[in-house]
PDB file of N, CA and C in Angstrom:
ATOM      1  N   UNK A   1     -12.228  42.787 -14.587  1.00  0.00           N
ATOM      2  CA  UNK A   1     -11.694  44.133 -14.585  1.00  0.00           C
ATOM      3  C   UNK A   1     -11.007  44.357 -15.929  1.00  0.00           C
ATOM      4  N   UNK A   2     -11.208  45.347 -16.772  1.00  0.00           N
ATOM      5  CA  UNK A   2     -10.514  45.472 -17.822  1.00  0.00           C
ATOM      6  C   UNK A   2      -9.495  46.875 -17.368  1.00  0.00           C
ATOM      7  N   UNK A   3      -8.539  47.032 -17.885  1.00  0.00           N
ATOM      8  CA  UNK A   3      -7.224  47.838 -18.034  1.00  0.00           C
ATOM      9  C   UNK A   3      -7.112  48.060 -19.336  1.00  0.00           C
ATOM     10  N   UNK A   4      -6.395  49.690 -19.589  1.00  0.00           N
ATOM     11  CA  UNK A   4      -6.091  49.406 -20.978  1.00  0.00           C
ATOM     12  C   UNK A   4      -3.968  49.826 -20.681  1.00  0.00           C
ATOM     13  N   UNK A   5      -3.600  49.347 -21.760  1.00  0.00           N
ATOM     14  CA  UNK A   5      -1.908  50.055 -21.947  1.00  0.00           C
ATOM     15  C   UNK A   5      -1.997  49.964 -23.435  1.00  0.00           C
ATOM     16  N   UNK A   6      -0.539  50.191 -23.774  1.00  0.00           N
ATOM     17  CA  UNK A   6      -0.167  50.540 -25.631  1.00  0.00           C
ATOM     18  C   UNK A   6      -0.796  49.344 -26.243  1.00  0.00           C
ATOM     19  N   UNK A   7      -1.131  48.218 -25.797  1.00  0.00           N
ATOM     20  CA  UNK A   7      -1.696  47.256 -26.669  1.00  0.00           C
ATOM     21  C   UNK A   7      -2.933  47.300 -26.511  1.00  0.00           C
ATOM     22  N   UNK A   8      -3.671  47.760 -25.703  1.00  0.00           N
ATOM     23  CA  UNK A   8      -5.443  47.827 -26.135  1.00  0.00           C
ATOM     24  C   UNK A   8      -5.809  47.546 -24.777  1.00  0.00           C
ATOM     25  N   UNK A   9      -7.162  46.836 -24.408  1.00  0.00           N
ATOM     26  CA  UNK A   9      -7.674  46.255 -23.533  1.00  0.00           C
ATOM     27  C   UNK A   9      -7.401  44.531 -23.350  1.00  0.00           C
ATOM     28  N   UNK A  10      -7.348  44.643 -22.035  1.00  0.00           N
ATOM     29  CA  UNK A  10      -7.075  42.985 -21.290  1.00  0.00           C
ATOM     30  C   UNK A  10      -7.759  43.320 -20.109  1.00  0.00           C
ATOM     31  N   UNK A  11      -8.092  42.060 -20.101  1.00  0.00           N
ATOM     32  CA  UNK A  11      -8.719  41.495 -18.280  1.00  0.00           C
ATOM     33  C   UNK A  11      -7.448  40.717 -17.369  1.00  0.00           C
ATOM     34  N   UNK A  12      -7.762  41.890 -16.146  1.00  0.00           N
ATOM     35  CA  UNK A  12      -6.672  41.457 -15.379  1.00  0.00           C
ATOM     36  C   UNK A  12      -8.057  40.453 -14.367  1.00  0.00           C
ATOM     37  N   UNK A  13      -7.564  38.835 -13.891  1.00  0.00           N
ATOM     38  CA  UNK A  13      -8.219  38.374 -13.102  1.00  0.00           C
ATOM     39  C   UNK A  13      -8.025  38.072 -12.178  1.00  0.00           C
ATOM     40  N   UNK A  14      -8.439  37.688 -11.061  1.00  0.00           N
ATOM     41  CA  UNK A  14      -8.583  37.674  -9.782  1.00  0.00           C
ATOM     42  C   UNK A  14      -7.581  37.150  -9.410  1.00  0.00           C
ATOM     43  N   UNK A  15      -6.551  37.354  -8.595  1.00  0.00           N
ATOM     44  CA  UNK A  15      -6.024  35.859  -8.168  1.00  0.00           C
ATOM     45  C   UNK A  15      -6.705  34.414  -7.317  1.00  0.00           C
ATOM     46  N   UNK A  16      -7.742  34.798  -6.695  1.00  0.00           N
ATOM     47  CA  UNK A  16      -8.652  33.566  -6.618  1.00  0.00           C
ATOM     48  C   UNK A  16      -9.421  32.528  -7.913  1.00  0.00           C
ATOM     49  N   UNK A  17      -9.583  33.359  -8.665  1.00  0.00           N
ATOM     50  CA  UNK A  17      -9.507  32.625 -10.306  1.00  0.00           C
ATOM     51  C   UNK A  17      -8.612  32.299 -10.705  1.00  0.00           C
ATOM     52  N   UNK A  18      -7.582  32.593 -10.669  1.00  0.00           N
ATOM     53  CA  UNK A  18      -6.443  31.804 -11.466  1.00  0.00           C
ATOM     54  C   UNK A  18      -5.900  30.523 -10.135  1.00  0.00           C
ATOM     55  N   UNK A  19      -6.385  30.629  -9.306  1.00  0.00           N
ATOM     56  CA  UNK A  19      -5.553  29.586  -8.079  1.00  0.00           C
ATOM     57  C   UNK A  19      -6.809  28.813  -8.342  1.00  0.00           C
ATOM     58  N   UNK A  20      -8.478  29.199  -8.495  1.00  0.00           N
ATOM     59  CA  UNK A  20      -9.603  28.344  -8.734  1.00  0.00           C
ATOM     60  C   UNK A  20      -8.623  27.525 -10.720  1.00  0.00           C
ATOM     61  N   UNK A  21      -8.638  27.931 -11.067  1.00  0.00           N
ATOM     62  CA  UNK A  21      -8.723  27.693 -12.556  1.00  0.00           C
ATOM     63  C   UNK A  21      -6.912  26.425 -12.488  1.00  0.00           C
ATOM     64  N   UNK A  22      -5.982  27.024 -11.603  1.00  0.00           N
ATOM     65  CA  UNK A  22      -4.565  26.270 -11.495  1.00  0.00           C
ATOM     66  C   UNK A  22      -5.394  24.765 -10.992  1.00  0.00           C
ATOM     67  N   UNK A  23      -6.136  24.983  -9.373  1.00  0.00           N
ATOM     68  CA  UNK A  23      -6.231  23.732  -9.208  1.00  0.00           C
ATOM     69  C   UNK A  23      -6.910  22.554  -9.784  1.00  0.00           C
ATOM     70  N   UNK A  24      -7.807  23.919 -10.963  1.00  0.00           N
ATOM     71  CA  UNK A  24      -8.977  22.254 -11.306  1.00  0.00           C
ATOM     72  C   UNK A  24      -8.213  21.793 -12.872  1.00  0.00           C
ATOM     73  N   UNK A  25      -7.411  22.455 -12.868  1.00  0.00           N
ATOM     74  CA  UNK A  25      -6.303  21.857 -13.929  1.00  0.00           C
ATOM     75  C   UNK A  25      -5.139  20.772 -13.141  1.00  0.00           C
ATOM     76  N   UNK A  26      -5.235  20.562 -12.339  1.00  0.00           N
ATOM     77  CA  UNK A  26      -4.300  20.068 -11.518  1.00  0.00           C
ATOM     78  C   UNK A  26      -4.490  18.903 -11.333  1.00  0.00           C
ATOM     79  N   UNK A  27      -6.058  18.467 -11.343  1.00  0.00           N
ATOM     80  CA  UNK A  27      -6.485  17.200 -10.862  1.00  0.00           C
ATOM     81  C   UNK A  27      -6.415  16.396 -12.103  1.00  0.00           C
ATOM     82  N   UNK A  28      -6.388  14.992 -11.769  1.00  0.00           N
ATOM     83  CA  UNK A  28      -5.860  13.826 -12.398  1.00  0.00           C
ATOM     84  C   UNK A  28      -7.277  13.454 -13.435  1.00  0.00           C
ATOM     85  N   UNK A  29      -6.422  13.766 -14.709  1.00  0.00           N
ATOM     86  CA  UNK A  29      -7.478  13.490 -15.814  1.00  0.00           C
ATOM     87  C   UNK A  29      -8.192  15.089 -16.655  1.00  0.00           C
ATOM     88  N   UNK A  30      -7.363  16.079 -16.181  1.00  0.00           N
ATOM     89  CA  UNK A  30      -7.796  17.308 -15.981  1.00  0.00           C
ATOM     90  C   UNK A  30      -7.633  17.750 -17.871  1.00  0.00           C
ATOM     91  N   UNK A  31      -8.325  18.149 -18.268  1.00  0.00           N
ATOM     92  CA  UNK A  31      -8.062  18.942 -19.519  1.00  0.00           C
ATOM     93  C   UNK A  31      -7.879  20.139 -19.003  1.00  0.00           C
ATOM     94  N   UNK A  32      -6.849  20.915 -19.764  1.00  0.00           N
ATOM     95  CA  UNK A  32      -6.178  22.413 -19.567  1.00  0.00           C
ATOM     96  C   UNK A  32      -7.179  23.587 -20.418  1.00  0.00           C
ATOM     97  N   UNK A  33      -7.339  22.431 -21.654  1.00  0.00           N
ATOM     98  CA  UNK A  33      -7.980  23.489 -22.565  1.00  0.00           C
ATOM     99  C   UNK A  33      -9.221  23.339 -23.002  1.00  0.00           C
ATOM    100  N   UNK A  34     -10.055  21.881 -22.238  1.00  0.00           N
ATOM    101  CA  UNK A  34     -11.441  22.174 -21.412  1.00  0.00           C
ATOM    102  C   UNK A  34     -11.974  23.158 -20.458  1.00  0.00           C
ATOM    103  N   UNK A  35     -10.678  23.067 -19.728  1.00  0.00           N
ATOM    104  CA  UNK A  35     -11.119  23.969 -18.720  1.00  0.00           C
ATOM    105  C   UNK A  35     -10.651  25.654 -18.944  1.00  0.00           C
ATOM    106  N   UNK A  36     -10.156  26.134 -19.845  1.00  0.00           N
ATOM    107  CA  UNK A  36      -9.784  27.139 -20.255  1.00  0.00           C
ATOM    108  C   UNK A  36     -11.057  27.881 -20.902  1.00  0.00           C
ATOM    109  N   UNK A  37     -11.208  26.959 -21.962  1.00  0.00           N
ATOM    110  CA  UNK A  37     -12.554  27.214 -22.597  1.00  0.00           C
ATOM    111  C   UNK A  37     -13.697  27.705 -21.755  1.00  0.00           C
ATOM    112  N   UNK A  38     -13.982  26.507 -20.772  1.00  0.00           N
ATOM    113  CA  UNK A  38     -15.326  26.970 -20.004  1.00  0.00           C
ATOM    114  C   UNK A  38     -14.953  28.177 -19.216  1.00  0.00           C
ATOM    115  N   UNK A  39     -14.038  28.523 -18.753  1.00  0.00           N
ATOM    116  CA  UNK A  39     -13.847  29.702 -18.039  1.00  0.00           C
ATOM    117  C   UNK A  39     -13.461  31.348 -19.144  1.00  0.00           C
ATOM    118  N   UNK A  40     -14.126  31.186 -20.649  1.00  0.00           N
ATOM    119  CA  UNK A  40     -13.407  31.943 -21.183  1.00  0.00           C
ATOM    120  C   UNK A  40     -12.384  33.044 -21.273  1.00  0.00           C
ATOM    121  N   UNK A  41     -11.018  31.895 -20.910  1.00  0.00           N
ATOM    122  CA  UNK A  41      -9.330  31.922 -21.308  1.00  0.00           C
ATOM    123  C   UNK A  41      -8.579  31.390 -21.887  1.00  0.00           C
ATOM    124  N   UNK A  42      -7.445  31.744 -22.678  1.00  0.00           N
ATOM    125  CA  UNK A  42      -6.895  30.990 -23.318  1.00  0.00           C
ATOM    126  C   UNK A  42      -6.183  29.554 -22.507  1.00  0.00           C
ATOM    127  N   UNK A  43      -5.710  28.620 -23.718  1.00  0.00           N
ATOM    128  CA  UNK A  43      -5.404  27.437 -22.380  1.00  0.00           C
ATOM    129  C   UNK A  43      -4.105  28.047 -22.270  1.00  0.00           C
ATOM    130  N   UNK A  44      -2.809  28.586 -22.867  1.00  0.00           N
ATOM    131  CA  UNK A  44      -1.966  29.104 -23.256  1.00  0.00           C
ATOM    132  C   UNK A  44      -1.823  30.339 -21.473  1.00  0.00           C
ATOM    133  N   UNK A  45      -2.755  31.010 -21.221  1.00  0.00           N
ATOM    134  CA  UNK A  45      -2.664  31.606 -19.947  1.00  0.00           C
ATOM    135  C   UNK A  45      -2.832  30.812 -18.947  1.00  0.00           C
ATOM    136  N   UNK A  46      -3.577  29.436 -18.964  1.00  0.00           N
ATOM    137  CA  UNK A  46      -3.571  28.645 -17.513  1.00  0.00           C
ATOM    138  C   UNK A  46      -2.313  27.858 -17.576  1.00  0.00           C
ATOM    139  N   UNK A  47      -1.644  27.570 -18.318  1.00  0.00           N
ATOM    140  CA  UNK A  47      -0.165  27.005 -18.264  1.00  0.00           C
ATOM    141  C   UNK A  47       0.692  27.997 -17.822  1.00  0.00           C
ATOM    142  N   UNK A  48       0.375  29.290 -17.935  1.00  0.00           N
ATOM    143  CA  UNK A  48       1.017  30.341 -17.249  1.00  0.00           C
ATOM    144  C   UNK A  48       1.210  30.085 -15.813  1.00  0.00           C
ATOM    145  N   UNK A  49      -0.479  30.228 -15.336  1.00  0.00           N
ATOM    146  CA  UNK A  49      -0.767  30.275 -14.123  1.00  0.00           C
ATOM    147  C   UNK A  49       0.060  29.306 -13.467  1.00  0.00           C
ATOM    148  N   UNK A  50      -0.105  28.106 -14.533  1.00  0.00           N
ATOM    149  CA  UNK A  50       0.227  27.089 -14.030  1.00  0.00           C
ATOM    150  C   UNK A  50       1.535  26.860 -13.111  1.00  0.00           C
ATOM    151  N   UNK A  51       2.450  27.898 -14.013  1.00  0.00           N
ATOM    152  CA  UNK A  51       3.843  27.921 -13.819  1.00  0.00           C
ATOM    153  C   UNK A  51       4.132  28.812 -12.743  1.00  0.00           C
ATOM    154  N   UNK A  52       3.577  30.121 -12.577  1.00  0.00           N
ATOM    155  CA  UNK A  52       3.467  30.815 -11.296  1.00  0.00           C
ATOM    156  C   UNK A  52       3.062  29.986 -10.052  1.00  0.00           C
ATOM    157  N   UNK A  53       2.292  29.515 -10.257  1.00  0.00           N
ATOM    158  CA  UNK A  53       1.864  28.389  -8.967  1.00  0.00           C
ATOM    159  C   UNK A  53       2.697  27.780  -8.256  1.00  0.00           C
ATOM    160  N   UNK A  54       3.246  26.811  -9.440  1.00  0.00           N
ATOM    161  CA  UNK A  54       4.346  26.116  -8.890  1.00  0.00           C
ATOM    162  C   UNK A  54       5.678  26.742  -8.296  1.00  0.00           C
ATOM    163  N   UNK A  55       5.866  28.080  -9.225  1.00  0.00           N
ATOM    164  CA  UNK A  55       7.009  28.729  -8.196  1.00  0.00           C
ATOM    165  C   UNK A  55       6.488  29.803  -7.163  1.00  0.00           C
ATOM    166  N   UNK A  56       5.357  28.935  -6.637  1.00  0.00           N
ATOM    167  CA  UNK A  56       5.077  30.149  -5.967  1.00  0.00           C
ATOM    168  C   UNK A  56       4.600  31.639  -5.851  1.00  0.00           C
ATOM    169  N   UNK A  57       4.383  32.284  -6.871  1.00  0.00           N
ATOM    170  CA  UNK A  57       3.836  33.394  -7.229  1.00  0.00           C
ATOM    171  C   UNK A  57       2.474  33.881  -7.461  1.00  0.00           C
ATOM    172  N   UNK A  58       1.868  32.918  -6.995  1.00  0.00           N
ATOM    173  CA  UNK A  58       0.338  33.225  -7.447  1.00  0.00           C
ATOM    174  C   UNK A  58      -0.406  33.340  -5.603  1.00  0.00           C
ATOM    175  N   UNK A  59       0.704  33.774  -4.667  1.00  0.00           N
ATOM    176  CA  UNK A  59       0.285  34.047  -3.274  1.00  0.00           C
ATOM    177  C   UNK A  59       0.329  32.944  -2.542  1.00  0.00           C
ATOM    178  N   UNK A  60       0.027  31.749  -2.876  1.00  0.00           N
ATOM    179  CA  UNK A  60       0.067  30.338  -2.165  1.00  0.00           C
ATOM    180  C   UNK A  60       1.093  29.849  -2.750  1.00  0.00           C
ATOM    181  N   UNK A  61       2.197  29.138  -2.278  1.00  0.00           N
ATOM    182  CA  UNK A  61       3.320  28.546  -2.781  1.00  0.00           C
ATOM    183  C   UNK A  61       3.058  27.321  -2.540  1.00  0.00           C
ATOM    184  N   UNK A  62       2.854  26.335  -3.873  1.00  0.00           N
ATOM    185  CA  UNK A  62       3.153  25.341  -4.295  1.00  0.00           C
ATOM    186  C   UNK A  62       3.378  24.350  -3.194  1.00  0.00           C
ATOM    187  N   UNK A  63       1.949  23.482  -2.534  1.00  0.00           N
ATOM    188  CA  UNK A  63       2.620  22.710  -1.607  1.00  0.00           C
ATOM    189  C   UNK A  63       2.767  21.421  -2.044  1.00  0.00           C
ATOM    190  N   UNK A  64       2.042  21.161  -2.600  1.00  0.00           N
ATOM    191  CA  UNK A  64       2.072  19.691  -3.928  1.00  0.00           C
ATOM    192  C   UNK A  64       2.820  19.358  -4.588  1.00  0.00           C
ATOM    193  N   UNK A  65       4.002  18.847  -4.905  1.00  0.00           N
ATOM    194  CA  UNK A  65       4.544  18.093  -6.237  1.00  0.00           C
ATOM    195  C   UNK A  65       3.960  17.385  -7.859  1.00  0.00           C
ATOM    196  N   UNK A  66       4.190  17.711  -8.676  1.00  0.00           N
ATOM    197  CA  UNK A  66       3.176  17.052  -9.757  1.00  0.00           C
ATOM    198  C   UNK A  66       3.481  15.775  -9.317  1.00  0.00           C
ATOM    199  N   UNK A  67       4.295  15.027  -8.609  1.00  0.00           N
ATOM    200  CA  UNK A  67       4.444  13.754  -8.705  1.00  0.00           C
ATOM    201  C   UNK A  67       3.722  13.352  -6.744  1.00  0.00           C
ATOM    202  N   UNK A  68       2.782  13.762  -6.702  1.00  0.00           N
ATOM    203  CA  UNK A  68       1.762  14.196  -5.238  1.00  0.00           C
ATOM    204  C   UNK A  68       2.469  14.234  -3.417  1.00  0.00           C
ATOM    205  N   UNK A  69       3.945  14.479  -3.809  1.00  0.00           N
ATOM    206  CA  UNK A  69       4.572  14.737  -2.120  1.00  0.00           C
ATOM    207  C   UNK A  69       4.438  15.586  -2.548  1.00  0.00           C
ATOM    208  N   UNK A  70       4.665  16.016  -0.530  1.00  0.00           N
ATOM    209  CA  UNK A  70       4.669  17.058  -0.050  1.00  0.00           C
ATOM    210  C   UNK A  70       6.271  17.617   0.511  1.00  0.00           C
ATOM    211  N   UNK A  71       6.761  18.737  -0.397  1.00  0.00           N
ATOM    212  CA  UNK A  71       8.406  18.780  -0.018  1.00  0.00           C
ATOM    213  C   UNK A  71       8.153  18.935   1.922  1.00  0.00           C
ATOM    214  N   UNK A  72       9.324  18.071   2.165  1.00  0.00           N
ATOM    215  CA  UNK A  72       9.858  18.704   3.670  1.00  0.00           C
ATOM    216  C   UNK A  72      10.880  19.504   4.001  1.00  0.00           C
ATOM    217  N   UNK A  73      10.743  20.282   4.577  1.00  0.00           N
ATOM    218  CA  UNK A  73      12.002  20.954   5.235  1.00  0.00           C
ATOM    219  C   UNK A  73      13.097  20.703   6.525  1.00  0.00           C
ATOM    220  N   UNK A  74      13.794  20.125   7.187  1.00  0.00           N
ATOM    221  CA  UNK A  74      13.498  19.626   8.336  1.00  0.00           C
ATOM    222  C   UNK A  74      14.339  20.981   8.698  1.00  0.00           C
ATOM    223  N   UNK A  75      14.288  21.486  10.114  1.00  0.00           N
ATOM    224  CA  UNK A  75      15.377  22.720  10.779  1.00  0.00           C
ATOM    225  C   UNK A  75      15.310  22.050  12.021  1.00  0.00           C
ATOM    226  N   UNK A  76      16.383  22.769  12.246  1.00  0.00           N
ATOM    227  CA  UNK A  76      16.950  22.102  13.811  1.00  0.00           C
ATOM    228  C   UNK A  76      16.300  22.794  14.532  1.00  0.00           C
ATOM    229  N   UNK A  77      15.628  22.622  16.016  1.00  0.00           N
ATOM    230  CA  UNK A  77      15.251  22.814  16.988  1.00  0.00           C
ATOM    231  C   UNK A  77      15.406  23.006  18.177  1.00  0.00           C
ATOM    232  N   UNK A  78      15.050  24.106  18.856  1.00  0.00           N
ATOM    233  CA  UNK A  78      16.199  24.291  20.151  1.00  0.00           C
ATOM    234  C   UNK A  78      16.081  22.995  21.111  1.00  0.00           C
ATOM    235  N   UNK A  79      16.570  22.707  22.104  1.00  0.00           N
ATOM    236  CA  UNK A  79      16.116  21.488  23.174  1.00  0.00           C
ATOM    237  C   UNK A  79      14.745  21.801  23.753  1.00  0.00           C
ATOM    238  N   UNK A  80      14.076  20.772  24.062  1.00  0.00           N
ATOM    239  CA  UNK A  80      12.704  21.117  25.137  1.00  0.00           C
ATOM    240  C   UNK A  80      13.308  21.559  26.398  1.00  0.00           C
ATOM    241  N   UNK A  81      12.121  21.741  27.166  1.00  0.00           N
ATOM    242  CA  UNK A  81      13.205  22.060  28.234  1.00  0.00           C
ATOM    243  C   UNK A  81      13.215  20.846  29.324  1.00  0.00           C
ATOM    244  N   UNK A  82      13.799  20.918  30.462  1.00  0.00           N
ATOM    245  CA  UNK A  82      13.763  19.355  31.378  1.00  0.00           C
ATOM    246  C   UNK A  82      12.582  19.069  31.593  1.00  0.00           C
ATOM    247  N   UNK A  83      11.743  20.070  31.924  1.00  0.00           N
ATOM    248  CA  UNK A  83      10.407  19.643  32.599  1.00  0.00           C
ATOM    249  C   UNK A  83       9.234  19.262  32.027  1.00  0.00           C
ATOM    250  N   UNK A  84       9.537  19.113  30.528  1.00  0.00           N
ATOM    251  CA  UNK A  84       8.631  18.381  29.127  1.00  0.00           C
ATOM    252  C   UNK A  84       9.145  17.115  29.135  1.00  0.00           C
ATOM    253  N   UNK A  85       7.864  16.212  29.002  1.00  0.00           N
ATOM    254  CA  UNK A  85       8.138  14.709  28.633  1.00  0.00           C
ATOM    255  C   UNK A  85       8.692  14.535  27.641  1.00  0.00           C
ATOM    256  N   UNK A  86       8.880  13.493  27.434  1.00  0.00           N
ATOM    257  CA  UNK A  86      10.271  13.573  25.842  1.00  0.00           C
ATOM    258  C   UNK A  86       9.223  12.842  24.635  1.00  0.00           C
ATOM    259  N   UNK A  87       7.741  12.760  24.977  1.00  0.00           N
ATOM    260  CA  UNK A  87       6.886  12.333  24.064  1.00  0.00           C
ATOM    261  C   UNK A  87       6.362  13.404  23.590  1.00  0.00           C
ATOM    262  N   UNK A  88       6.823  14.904  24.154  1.00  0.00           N
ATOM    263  CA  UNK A  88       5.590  16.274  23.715  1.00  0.00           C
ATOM    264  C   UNK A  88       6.632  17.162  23.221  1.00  0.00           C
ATOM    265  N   UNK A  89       7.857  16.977  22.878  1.00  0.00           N
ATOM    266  CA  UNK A  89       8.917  17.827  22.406  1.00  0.00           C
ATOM    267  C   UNK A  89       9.076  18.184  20.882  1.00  0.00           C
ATOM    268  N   UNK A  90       7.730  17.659  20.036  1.00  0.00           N
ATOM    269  CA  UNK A  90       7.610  17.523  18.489  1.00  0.00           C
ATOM    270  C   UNK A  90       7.693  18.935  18.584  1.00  0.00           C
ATOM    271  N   UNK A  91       7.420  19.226  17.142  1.00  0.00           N
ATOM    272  CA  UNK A  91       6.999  20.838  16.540  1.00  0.00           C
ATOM    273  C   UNK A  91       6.990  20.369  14.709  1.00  0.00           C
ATOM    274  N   UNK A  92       5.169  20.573  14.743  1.00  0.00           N
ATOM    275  CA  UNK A  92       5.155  20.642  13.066  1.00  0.00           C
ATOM    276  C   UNK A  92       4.581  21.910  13.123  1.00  0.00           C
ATOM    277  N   UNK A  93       5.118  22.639  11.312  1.00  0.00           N
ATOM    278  CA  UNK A  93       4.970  23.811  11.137  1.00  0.00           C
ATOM    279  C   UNK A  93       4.569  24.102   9.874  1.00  0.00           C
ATOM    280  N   UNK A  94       3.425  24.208   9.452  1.00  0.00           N
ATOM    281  CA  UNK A  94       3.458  24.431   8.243  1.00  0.00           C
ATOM    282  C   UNK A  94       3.103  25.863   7.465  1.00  0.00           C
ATOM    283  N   UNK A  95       3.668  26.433   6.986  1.00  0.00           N
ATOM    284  CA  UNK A  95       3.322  27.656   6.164  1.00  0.00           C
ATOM    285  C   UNK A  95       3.184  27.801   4.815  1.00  0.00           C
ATOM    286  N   UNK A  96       2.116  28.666   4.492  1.00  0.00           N
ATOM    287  CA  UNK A  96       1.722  28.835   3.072  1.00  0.00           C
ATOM    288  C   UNK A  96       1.334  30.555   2.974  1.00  0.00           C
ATOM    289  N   UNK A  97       1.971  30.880   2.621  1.00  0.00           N
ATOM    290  CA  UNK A  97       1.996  32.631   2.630  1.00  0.00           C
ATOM    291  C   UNK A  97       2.338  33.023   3.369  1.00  0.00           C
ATOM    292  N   UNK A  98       1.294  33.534   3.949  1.00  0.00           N
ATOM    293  CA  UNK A  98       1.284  34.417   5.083  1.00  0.00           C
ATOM    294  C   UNK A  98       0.201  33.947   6.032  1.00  0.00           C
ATOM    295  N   UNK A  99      -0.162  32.601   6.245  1.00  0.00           N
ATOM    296  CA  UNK A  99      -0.271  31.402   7.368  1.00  0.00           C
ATOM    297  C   UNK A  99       0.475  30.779   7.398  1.00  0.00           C
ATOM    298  N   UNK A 100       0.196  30.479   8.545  1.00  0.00           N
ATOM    299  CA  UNK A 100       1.475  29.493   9.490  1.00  0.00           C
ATOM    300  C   UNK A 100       0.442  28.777  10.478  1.00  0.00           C
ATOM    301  N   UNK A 101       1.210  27.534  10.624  1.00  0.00           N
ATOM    302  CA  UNK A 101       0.149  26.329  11.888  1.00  0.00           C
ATOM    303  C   UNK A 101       1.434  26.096  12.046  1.00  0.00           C
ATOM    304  N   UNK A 102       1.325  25.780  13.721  1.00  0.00           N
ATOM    305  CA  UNK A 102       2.269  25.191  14.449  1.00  0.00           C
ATOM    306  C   UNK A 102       1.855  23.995  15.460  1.00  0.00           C
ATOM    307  N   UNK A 103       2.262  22.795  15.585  1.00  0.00           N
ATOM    308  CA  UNK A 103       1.796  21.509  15.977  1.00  0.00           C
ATOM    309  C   UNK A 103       2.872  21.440  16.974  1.00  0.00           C
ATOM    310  N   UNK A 104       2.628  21.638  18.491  1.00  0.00           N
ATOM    311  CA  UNK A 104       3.530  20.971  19.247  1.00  0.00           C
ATOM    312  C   UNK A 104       3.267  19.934  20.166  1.00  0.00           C
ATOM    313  N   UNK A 105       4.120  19.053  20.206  1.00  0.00           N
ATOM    314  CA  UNK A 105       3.560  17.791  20.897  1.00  0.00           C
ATOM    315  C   UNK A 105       3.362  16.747  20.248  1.00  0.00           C
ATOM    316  N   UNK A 106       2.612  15.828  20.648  1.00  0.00           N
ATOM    317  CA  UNK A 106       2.286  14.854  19.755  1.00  0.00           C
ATOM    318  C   UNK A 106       0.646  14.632  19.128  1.00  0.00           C
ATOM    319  N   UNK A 107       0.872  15.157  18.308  1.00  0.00           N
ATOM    320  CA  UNK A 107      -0.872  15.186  17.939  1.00  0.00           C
ATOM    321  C   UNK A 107      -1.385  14.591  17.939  1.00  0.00           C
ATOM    322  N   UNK A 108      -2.811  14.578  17.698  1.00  0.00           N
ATOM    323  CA  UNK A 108      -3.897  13.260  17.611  1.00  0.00           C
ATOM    324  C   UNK A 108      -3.663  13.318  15.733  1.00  0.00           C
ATOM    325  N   UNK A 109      -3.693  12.007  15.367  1.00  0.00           N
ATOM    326  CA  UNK A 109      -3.472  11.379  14.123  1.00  0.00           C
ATOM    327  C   UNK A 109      -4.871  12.030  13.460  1.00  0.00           C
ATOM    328  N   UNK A 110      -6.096  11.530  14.111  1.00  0.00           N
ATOM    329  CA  UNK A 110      -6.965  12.311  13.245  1.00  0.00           C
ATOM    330  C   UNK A 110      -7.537  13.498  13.308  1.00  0.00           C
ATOM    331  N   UNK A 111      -6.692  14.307  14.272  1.00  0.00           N
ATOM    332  CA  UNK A 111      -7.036  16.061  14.391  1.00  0.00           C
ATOM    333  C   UNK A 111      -5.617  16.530  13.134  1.00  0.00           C
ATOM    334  N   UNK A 112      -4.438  15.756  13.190  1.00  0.00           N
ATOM    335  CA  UNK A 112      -3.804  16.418  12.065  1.00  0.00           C
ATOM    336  C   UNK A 112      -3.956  16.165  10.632  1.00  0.00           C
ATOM    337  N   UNK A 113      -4.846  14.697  10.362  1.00  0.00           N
ATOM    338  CA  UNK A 113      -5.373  14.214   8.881  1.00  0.00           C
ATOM    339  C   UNK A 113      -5.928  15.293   8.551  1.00  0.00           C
ATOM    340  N   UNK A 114      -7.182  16.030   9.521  1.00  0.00           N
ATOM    341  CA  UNK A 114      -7.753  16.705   9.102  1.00  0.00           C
ATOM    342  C   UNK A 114      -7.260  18.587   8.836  1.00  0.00           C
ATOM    343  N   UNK A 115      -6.334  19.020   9.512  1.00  0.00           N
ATOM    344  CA  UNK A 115      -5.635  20.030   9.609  1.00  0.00           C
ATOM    345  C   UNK A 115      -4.690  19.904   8.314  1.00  0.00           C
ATOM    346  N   UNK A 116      -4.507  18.638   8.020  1.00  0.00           N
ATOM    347  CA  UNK A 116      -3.382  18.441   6.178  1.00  0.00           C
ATOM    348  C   UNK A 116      -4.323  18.625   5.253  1.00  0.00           C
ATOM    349  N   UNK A 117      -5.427  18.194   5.388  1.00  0.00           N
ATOM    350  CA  UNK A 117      -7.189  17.985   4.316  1.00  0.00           C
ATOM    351  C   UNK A 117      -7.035  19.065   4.360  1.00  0.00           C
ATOM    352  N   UNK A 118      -7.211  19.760   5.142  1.00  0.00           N
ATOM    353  CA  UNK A 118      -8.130  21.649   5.133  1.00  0.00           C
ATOM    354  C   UNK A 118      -6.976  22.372   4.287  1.00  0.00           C
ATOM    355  N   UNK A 119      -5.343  22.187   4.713  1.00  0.00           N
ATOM    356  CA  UNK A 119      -4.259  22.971   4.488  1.00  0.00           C
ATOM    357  C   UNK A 119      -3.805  22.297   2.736  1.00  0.00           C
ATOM    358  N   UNK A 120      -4.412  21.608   2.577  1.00  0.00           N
ATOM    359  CA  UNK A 120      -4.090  21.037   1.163  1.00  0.00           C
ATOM    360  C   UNK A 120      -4.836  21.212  -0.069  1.00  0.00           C
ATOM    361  N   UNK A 121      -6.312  21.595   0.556  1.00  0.00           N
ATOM    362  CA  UNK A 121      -6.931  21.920  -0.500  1.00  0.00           C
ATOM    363  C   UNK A 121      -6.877  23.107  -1.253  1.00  0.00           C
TER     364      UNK A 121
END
């Protein structure tokens, strides 16, 4: 899409391109300004992106650490109630925008590996 204002013409891009272009800069071994190039942009704007990402501003907030955790939050929780076993009283929650998953109980280990895979990529 090009736009013009007092400085001329620019391409405003997608935000699925810049979250495509943040993550494959992200991965380990990644050139910034390989991958800038092939997508003709400056590398100078994907360090941008880069930085929106991480605080969150590019619509998906930052669930990764450059150093690869995942921040936790913990909040307090009301009581279960009596008539729940005290093995199904969990609650995981994870949100990224404007999704949200909620895990109550005790999950199966490899129904939530795969629910972190899907929510991580």
């Amino acid at each position: 899409m090009i736009s013009t204002n007092s400085r001329g013409h620019y391409r405003q891009h997608p935000l699925e391109f810049k979250r495509a272009l943040v993550a494959l800069s992200l991965e380990p071994g990644a050139s910034v300004a390989r991958i800038a190039r092939e997508h003709g942009v400056n590398a100078n704007q994907v360090f941008s992106w880069r930085r929106l990402y991480q605080q969150g501003r590019l619509g998906v907030p930052a669930l990764l650490r450059e150093d690869g955790l995942l921040p936790v939050v913990l909040a307090p929780t009301a009581p279960a109630p009596s008539n729940t076993s005290s093995h199904a009283n969990g609650t995981i929650v994870l949100e990224m925008g404007e999704v949200r998953v909620r895990i109550e109980g005790e999950p199966n280990a490899a129904t939530l590996a795969q629910v972190l895979d899907r929510v991580l990529r």
